[in-house]
Protein backbone atom coordinates (compact mmCIF):
# COMPACT_ATOMS: atom_id res chain seq x y z
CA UNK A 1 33.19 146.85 127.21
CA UNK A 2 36.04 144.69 126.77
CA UNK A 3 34.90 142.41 129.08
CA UNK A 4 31.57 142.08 127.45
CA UNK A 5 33.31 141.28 124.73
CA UNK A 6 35.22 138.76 126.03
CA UNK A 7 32.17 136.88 127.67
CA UNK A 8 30.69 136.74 124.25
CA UNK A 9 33.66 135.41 122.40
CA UNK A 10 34.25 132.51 125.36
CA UNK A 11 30.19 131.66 124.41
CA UNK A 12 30.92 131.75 120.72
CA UNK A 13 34.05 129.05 121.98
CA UNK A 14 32.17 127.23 124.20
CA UNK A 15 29.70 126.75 121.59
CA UNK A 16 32.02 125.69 118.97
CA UNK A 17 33.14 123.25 121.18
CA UNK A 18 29.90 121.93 122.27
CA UNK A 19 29.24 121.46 118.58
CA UNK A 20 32.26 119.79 117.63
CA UNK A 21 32.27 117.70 120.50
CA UNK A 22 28.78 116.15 118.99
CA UNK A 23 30.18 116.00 115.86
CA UNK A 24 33.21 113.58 116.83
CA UNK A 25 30.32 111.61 118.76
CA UNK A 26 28.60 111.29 115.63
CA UNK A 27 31.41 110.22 113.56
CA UNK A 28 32.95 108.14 116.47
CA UNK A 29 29.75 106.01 116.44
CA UNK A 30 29.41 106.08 112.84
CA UNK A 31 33.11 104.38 112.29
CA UNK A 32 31.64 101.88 114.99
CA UNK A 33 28.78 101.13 112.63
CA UNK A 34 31.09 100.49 110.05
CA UNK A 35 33.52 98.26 111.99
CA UNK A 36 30.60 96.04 112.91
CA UNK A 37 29.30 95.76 109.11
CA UNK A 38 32.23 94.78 108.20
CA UNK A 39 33.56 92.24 110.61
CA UNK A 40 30.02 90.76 109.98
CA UNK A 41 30.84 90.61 106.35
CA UNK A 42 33.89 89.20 106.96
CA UNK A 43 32.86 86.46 109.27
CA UNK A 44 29.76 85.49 106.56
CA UNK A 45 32.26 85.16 104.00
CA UNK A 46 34.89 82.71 106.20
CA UNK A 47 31.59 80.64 106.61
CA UNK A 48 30.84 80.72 102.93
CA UNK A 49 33.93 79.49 102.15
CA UNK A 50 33.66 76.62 104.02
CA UNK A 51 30.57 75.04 102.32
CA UNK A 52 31.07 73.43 98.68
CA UNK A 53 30.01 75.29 95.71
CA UNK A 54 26.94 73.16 94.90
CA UNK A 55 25.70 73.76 98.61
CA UNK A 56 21.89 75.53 98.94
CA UNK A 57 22.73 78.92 100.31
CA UNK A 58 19.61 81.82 101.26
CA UNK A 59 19.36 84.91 101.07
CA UNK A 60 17.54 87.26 104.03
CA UNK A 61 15.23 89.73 102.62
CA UNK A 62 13.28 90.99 105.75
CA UNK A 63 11.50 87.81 107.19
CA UNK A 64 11.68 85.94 104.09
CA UNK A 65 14.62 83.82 102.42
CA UNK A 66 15.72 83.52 99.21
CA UNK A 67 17.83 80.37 97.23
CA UNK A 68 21.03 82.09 95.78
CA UNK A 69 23.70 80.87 94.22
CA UNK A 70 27.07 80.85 96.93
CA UNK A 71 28.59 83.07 94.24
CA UNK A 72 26.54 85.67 94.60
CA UNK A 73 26.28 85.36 98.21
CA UNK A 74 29.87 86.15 98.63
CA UNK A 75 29.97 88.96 95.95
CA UNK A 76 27.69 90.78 98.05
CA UNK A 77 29.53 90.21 101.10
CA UNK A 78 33.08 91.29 99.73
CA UNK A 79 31.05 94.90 98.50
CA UNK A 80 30.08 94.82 101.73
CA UNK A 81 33.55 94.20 103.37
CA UNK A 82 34.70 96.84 100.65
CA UNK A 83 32.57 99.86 101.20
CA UNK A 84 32.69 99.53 104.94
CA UNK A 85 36.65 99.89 104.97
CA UNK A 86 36.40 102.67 102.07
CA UNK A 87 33.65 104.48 104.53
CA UNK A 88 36.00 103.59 107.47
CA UNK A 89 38.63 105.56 105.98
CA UNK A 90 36.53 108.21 104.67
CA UNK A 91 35.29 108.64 108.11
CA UNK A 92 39.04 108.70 109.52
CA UNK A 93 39.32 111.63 107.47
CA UNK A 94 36.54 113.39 109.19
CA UNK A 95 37.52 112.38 112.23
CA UNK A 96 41.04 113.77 112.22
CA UNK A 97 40.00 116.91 110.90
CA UNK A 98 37.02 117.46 113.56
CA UNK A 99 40.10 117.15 116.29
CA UNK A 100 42.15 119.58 114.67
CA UNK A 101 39.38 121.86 114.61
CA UNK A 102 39.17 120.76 118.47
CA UNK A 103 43.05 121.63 118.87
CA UNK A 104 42.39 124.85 117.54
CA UNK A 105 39.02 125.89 119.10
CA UNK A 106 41.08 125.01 122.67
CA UNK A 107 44.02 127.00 121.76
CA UNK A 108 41.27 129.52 121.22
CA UNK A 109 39.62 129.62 124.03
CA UNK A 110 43.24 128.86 126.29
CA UNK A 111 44.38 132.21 125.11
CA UNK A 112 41.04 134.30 125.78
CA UNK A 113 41.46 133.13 129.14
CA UNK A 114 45.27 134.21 129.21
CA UNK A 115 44.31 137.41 127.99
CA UNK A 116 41.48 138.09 130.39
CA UNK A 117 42.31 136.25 133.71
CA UNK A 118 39.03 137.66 135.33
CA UNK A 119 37.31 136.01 133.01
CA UNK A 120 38.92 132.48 133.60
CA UNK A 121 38.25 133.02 137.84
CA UNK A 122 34.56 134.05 136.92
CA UNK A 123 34.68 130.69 134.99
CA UNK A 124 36.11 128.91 137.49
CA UNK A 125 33.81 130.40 140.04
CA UNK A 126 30.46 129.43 138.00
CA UNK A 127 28.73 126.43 140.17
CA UNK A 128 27.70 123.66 137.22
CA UNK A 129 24.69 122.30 137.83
């Protein structure tokens, strides 16, 4: 019985894992996202600066461009540059709390097998395929 009930909690673990272990993924690539948004923001608005004030600058809107003022140009580019470091750090957060949920699901699932060797050499017996 005990045993039974060990197999089922190292499942419920395993699961937990497998689950968090997408959800770092997720936010991993997310941050990535970000990073790239705004180093392209950034690099737009070092080429902005560059050109006079009284210079034509266009806008992409899908396969069409638009006359804008530089002004505007570069407001849009520092929100840009803004809300990707604000998301950045929002997604920091997430990130360091989905490893200490890690840390803990581990510690977890280290103990079950401390409590229940035959349950770790069944484990370790199991051919992956």
């Amino acid at each position: 019985m005990a045993d039974e009930a060990n197999r089922s909690a190292f499942v419920e673990i395993q699961g937990r894992m497998i689950e968090l272990t997408g959800k770092l993924k997720q936010v991993q690539n997310q941050m990535r996202n970000k990073e790239g948004e705004k180093k392209r923001a950034f690099l737009t608005m070092e080429e902005l600066r560059q050109l006079s004030d009284d210079t034509n600058t266009y806008k992409s809107i899908g396969r069409m461009f638009v006359l804008e003022p530089k002004s505007v140009l570069m407001n849009e580019q520092e929100k840009k540059l803004k809300d990707s470091e604000s998301a950045i750090t929002a997604l920091q957060t997430s990130k360091e709390y989905i490893e200490k949920q890690m840390a803990e699901v581990e510690n977890n699932l280290r103990e079950l097998l401390q409590q229940d060797p035959g349950l770790a050499r069944q484990i370790m017996s199991m051919v992956v395929t």
